[in-house]
PDB file of N, CA and C in Angstrom:
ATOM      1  N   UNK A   1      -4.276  -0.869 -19.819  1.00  0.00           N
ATOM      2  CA  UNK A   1      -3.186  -1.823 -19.862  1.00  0.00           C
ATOM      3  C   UNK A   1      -3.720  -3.235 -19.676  1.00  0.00           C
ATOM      4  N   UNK A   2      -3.035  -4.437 -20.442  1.00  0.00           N
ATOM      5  CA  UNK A   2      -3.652  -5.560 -20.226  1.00  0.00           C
ATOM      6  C   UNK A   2      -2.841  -6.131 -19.036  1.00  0.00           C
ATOM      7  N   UNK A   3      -3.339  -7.375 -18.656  1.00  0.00           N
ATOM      8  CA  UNK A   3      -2.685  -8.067 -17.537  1.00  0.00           C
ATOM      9  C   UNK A   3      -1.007  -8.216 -17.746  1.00  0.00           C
ATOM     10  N   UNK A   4      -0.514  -8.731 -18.625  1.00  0.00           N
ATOM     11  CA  UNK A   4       0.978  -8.737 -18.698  1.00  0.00           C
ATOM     12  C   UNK A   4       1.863  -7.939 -18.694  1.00  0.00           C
ATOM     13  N   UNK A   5       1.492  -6.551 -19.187  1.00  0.00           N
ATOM     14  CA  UNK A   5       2.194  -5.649 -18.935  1.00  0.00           C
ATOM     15  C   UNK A   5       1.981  -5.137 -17.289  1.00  0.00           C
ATOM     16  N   UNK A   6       0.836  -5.144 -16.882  1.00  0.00           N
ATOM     17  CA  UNK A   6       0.611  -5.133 -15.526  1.00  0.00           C
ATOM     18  C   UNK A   6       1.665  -6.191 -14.406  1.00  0.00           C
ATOM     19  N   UNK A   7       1.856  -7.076 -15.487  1.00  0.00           N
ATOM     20  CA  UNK A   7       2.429  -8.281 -14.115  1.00  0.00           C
ATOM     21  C   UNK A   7       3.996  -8.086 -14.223  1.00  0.00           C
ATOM     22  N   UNK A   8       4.123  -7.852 -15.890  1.00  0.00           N
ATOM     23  CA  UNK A   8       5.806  -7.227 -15.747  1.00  0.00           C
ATOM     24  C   UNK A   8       5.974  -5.435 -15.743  1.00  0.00           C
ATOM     25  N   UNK A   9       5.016  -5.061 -15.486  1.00  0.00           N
ATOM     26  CA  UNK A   9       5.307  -3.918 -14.979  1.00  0.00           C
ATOM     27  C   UNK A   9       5.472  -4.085 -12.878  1.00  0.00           C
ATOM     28  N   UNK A  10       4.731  -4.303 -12.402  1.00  0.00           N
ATOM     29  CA  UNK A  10       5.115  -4.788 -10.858  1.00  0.00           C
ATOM     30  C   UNK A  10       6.334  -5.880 -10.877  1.00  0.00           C
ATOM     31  N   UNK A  11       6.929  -6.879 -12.001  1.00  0.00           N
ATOM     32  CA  UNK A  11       7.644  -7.691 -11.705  1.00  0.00           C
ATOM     33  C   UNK A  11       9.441  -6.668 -11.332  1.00  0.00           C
ATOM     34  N   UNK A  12       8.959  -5.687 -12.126  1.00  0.00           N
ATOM     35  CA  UNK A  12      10.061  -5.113 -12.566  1.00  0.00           C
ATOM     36  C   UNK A  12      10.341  -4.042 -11.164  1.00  0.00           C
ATOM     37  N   UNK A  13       8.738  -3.317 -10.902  1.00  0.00           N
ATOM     38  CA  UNK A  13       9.248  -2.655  -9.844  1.00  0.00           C
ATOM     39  C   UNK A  13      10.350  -2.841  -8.745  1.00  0.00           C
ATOM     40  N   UNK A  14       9.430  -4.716  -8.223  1.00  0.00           N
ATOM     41  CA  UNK A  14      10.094  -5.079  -7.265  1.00  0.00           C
ATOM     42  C   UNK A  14      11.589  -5.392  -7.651  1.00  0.00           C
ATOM     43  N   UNK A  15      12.064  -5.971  -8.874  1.00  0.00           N
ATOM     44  CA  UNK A  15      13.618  -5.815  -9.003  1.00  0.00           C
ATOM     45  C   UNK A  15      14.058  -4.884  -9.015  1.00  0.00           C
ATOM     46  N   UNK A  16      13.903  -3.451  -8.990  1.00  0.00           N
ATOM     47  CA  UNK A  16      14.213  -2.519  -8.601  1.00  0.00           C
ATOM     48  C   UNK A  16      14.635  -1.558  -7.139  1.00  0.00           C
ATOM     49  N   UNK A  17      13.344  -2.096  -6.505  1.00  0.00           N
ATOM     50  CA  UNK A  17      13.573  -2.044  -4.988  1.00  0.00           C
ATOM     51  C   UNK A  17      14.528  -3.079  -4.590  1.00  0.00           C
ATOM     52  N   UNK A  18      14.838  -4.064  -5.226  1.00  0.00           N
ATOM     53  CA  UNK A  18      16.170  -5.448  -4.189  1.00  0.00           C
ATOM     54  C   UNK A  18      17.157  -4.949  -4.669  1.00  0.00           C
ATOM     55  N   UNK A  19      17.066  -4.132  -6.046  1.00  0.00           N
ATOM     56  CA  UNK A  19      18.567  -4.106  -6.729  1.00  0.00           C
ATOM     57  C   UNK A  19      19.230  -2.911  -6.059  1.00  0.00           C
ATOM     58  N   UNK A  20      18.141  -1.911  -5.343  1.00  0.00           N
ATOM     59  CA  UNK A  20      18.504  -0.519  -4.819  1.00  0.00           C
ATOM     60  C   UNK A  20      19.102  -1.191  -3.370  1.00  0.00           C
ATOM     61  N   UNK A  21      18.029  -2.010  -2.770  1.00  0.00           N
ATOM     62  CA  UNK A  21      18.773  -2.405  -1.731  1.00  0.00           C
ATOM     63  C   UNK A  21      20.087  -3.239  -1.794  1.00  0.00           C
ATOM     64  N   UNK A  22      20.431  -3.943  -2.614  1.00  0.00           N
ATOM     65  CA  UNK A  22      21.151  -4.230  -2.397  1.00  0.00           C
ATOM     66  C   UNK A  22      22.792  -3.871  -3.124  1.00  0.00           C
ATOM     67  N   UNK A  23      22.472  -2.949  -3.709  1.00  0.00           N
ATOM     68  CA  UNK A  23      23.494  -1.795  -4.163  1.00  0.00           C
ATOM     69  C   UNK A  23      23.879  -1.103  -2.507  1.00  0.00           C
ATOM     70  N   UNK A  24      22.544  -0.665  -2.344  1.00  0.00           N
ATOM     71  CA  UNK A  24      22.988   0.036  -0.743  1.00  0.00           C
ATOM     72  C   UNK A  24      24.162  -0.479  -0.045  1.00  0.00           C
ATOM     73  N   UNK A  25      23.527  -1.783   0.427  1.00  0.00           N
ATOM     74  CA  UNK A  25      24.162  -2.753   1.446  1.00  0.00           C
ATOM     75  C   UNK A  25      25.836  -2.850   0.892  1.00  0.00           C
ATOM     76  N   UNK A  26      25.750  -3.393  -0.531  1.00  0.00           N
ATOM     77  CA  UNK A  26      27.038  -3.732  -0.932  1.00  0.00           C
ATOM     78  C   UNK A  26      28.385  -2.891  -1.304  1.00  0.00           C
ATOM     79  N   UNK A  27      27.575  -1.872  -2.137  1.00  0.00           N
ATOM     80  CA  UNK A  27      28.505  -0.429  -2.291  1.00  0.00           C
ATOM     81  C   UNK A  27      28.344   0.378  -1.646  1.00  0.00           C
ATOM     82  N   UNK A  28      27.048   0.618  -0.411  1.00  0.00           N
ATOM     83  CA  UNK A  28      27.100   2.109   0.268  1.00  0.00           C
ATOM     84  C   UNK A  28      27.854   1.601   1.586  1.00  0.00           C
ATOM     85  N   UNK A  29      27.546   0.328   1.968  1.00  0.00           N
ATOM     86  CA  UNK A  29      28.063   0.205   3.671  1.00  0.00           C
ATOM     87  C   UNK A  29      29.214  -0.783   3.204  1.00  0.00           C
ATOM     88  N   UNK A  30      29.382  -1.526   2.383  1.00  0.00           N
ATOM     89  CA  UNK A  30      30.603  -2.474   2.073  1.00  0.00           C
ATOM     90  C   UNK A  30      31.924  -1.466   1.926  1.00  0.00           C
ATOM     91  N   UNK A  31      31.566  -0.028   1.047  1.00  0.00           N
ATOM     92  CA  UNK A  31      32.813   0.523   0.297  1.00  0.00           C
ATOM     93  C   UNK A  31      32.736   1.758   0.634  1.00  0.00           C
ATOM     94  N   UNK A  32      31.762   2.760   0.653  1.00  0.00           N
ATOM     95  CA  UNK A  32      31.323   4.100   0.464  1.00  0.00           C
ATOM     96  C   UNK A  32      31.558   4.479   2.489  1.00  0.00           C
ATOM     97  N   UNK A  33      30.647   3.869   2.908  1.00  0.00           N
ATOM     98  CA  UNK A  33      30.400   3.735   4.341  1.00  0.00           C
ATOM     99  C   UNK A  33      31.402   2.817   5.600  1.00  0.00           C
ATOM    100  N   UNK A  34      32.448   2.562   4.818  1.00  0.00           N
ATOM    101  CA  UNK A  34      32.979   1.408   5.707  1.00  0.00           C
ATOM    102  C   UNK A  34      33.911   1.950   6.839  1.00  0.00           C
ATOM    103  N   UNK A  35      34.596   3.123   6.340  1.00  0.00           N
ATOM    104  CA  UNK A  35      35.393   3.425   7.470  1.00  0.00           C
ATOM    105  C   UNK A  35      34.379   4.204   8.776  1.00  0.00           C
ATOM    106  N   UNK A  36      33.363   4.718   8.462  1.00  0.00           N
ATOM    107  CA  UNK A  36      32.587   5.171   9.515  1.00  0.00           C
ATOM    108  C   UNK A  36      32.021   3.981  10.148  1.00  0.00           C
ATOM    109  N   UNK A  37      31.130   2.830   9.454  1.00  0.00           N
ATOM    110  CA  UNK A  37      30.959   1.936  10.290  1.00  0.00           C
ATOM    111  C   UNK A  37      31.865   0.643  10.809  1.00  0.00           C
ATOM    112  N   UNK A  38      33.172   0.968  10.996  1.00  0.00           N
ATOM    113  CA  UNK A  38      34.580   0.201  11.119  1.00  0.00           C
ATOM    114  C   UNK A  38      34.653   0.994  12.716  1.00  0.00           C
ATOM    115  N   UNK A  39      34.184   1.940  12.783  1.00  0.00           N
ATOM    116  CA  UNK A  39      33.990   2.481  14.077  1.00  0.00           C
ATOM    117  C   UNK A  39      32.898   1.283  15.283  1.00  0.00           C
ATOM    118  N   UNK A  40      31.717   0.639  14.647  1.00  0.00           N
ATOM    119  CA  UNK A  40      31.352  -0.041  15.587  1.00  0.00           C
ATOM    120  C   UNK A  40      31.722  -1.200  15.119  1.00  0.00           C
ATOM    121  N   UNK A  41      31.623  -2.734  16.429  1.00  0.00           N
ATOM    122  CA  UNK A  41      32.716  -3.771  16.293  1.00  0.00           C
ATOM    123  C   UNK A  41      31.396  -4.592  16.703  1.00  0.00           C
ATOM    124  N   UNK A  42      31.151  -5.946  16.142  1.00  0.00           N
ATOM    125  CA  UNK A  42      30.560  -6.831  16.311  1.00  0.00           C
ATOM    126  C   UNK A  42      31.172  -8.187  16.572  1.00  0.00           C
ATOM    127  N   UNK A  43      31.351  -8.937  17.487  1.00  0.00           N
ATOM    128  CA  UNK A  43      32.251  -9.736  18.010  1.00  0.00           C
ATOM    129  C   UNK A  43      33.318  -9.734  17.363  1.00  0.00           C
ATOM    130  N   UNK A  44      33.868  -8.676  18.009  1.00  0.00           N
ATOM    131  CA  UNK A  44      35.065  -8.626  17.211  1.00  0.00           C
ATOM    132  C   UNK A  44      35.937  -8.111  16.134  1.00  0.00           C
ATOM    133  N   UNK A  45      34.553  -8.154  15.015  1.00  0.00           N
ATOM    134  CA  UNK A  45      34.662  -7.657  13.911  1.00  0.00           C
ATOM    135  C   UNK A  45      34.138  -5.970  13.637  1.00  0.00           C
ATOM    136  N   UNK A  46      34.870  -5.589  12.399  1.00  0.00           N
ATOM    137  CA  UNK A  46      34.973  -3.985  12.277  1.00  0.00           C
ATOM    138  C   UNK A  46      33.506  -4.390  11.307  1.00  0.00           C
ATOM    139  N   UNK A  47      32.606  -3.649  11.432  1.00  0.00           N
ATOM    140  CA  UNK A  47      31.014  -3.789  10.762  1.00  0.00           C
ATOM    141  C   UNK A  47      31.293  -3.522   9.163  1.00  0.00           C
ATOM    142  N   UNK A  48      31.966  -2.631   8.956  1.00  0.00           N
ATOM    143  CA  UNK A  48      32.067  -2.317   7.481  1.00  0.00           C
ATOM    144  C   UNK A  48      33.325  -3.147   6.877  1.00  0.00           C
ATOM    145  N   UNK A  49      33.716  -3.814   7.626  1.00  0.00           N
ATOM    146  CA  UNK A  49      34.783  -4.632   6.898  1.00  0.00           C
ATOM    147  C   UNK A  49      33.374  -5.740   6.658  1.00  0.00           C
ATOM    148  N   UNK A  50      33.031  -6.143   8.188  1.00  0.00           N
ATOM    149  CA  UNK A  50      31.880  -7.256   7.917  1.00  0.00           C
ATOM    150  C   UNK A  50      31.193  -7.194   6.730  1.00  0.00           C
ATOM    151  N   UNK A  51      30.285  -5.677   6.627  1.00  0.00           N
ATOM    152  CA  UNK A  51      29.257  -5.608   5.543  1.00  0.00           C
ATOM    153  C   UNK A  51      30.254  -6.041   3.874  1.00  0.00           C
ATOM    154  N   UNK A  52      31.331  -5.715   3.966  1.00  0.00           N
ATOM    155  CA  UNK A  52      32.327  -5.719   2.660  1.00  0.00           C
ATOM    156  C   UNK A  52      32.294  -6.903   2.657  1.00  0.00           C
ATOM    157  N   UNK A  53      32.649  -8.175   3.521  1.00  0.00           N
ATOM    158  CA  UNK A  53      32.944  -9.294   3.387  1.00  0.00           C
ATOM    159  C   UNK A  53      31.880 -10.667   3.402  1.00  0.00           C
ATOM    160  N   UNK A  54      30.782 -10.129   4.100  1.00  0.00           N
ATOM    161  CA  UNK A  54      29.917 -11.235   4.523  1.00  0.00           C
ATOM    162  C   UNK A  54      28.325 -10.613   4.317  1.00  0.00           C
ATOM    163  N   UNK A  55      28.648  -9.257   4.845  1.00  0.00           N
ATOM    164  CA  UNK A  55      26.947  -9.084   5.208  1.00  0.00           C
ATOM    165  C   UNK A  55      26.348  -8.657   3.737  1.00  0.00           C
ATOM    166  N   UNK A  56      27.204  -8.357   2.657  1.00  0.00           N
ATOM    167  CA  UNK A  56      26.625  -8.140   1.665  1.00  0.00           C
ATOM    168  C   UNK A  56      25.966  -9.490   1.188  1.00  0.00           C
ATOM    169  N   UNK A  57      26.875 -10.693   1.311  1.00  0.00           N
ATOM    170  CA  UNK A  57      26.239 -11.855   0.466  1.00  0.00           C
ATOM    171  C   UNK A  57      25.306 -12.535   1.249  1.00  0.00           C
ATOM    172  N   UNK A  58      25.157 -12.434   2.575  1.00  0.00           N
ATOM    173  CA  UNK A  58      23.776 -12.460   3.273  1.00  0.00           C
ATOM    174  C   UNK A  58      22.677 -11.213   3.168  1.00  0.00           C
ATOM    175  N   UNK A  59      22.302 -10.517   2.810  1.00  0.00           N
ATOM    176  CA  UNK A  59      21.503  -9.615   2.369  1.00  0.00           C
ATOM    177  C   UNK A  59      20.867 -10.456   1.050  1.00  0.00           C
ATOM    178  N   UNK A  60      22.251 -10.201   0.456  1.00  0.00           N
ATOM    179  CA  UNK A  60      21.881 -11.130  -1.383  1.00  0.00           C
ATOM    180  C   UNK A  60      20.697 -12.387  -0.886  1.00  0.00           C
ATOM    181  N   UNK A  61      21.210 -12.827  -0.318  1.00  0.00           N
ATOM    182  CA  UNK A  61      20.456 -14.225  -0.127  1.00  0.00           C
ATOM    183  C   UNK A  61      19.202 -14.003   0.386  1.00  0.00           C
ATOM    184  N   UNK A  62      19.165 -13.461   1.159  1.00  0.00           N
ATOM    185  CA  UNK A  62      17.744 -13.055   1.858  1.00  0.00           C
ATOM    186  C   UNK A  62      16.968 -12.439   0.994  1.00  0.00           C
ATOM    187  N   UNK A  63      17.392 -10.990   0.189  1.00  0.00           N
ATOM    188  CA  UNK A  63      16.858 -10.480  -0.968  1.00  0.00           C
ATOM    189  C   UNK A  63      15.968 -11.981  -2.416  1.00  0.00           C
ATOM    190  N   UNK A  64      17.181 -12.651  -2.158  1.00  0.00           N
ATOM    191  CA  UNK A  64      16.339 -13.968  -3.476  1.00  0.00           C
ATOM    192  C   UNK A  64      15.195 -14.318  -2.644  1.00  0.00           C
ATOM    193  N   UNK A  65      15.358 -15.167  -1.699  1.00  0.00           N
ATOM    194  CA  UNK A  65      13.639 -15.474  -0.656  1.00  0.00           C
ATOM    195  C   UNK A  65      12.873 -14.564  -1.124  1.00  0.00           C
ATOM    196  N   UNK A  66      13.316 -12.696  -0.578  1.00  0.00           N
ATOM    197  CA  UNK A  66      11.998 -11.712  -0.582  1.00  0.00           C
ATOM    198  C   UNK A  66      11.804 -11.821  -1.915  1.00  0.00           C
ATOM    199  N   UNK A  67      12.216 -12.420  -2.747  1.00  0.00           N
ATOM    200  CA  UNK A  67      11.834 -12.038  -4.971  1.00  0.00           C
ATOM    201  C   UNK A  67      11.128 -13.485  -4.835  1.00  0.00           C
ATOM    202  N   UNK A  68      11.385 -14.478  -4.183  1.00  0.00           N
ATOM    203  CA  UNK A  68      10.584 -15.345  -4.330  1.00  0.00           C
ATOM    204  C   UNK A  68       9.230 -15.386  -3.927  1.00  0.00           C
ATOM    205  N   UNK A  69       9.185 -15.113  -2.654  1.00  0.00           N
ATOM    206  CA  UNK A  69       8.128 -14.855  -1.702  1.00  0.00           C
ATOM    207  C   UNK A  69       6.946 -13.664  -3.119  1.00  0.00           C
ATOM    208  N   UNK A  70       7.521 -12.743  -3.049  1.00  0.00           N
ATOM    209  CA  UNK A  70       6.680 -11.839  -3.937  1.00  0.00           C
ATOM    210  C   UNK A  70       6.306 -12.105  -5.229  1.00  0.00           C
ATOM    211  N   UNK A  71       6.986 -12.842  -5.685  1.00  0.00           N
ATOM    212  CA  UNK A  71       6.595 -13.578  -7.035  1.00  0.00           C
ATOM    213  C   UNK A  71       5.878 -14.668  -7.037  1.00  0.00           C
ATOM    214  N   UNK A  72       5.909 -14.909  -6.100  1.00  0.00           N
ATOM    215  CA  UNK A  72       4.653 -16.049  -6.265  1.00  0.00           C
ATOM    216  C   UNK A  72       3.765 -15.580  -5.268  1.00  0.00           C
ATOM    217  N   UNK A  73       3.804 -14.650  -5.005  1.00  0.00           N
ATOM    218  CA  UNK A  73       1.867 -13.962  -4.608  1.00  0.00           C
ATOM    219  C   UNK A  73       1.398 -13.308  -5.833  1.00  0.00           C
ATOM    220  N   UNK A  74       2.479 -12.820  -6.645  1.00  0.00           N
ATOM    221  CA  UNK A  74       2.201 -11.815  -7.876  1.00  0.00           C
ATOM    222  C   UNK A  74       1.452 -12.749  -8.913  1.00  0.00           C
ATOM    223  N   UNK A  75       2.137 -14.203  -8.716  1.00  0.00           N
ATOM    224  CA  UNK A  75       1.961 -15.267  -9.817  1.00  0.00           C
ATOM    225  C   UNK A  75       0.132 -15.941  -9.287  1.00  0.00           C
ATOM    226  N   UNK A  76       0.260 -15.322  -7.898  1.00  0.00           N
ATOM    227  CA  UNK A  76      -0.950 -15.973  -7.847  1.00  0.00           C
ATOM    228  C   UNK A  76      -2.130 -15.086  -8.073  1.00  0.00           C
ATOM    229  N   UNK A  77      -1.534 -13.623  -7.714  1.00  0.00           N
ATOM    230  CA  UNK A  77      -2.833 -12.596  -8.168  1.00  0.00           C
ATOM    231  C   UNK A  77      -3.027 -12.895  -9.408  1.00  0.00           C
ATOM    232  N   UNK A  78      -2.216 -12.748 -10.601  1.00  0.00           N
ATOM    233  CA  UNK A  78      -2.673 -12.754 -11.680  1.00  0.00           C
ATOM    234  C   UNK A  78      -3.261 -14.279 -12.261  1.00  0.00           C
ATOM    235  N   UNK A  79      -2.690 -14.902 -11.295  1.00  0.00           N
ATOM    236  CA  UNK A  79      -3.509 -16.372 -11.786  1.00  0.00           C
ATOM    237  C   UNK A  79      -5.421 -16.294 -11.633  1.00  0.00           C
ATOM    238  N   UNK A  80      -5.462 -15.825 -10.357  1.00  0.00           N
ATOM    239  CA  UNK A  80      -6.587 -15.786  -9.950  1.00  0.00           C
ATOM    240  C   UNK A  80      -7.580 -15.019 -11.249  1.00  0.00           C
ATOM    241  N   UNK A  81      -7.054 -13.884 -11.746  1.00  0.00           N
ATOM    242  CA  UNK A  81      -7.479 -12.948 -12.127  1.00  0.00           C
ATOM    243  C   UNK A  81      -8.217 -13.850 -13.728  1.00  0.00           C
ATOM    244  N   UNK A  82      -7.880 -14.369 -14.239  1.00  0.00           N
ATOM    245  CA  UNK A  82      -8.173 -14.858 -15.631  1.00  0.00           C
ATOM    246  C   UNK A  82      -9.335 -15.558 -15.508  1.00  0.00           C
TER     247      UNK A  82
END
């Protein structure tokens, strides 16, 4: 395999791993999981209402950093490499 398919073959992995996670977060504990974790309360708040309302789009956000962060070590392995 040459380098590019190498770099969008790992580019792709990792969108795969954020997109799983964050399917998790958003549809497993936002919708799937909510009435079980509506059982524990975080100031206040029912957790799976939270994850439905807030904690999904903080995940999201954090998830873009981790695609950034990794893409530009990826951008720099293969820079190096030529």
């Amino acid at each position: 395999m040459n380098k590019t398919n190498n770099y969008w073959k790992t580019n792709l992995k990792y969108l795969v791993v954020l997109l799983i996670i964050w399917f998790t977060v958003s549809f497993g504990f936002g919708i799937l999981l909510a009435d079980t974790l509506n059982q524990i309360q975080i100031a206040g708040f029912k957790l799976g209402f939270w994850f439905a309302q807030q904690g999904a789009i903080y995940i999201f956000v954090i998830l873009i950093f981790v695609y950034i962060y990794l893409m530009n070590r990826l951008d720099q392995k293969f820079k190096n490499q030529k």
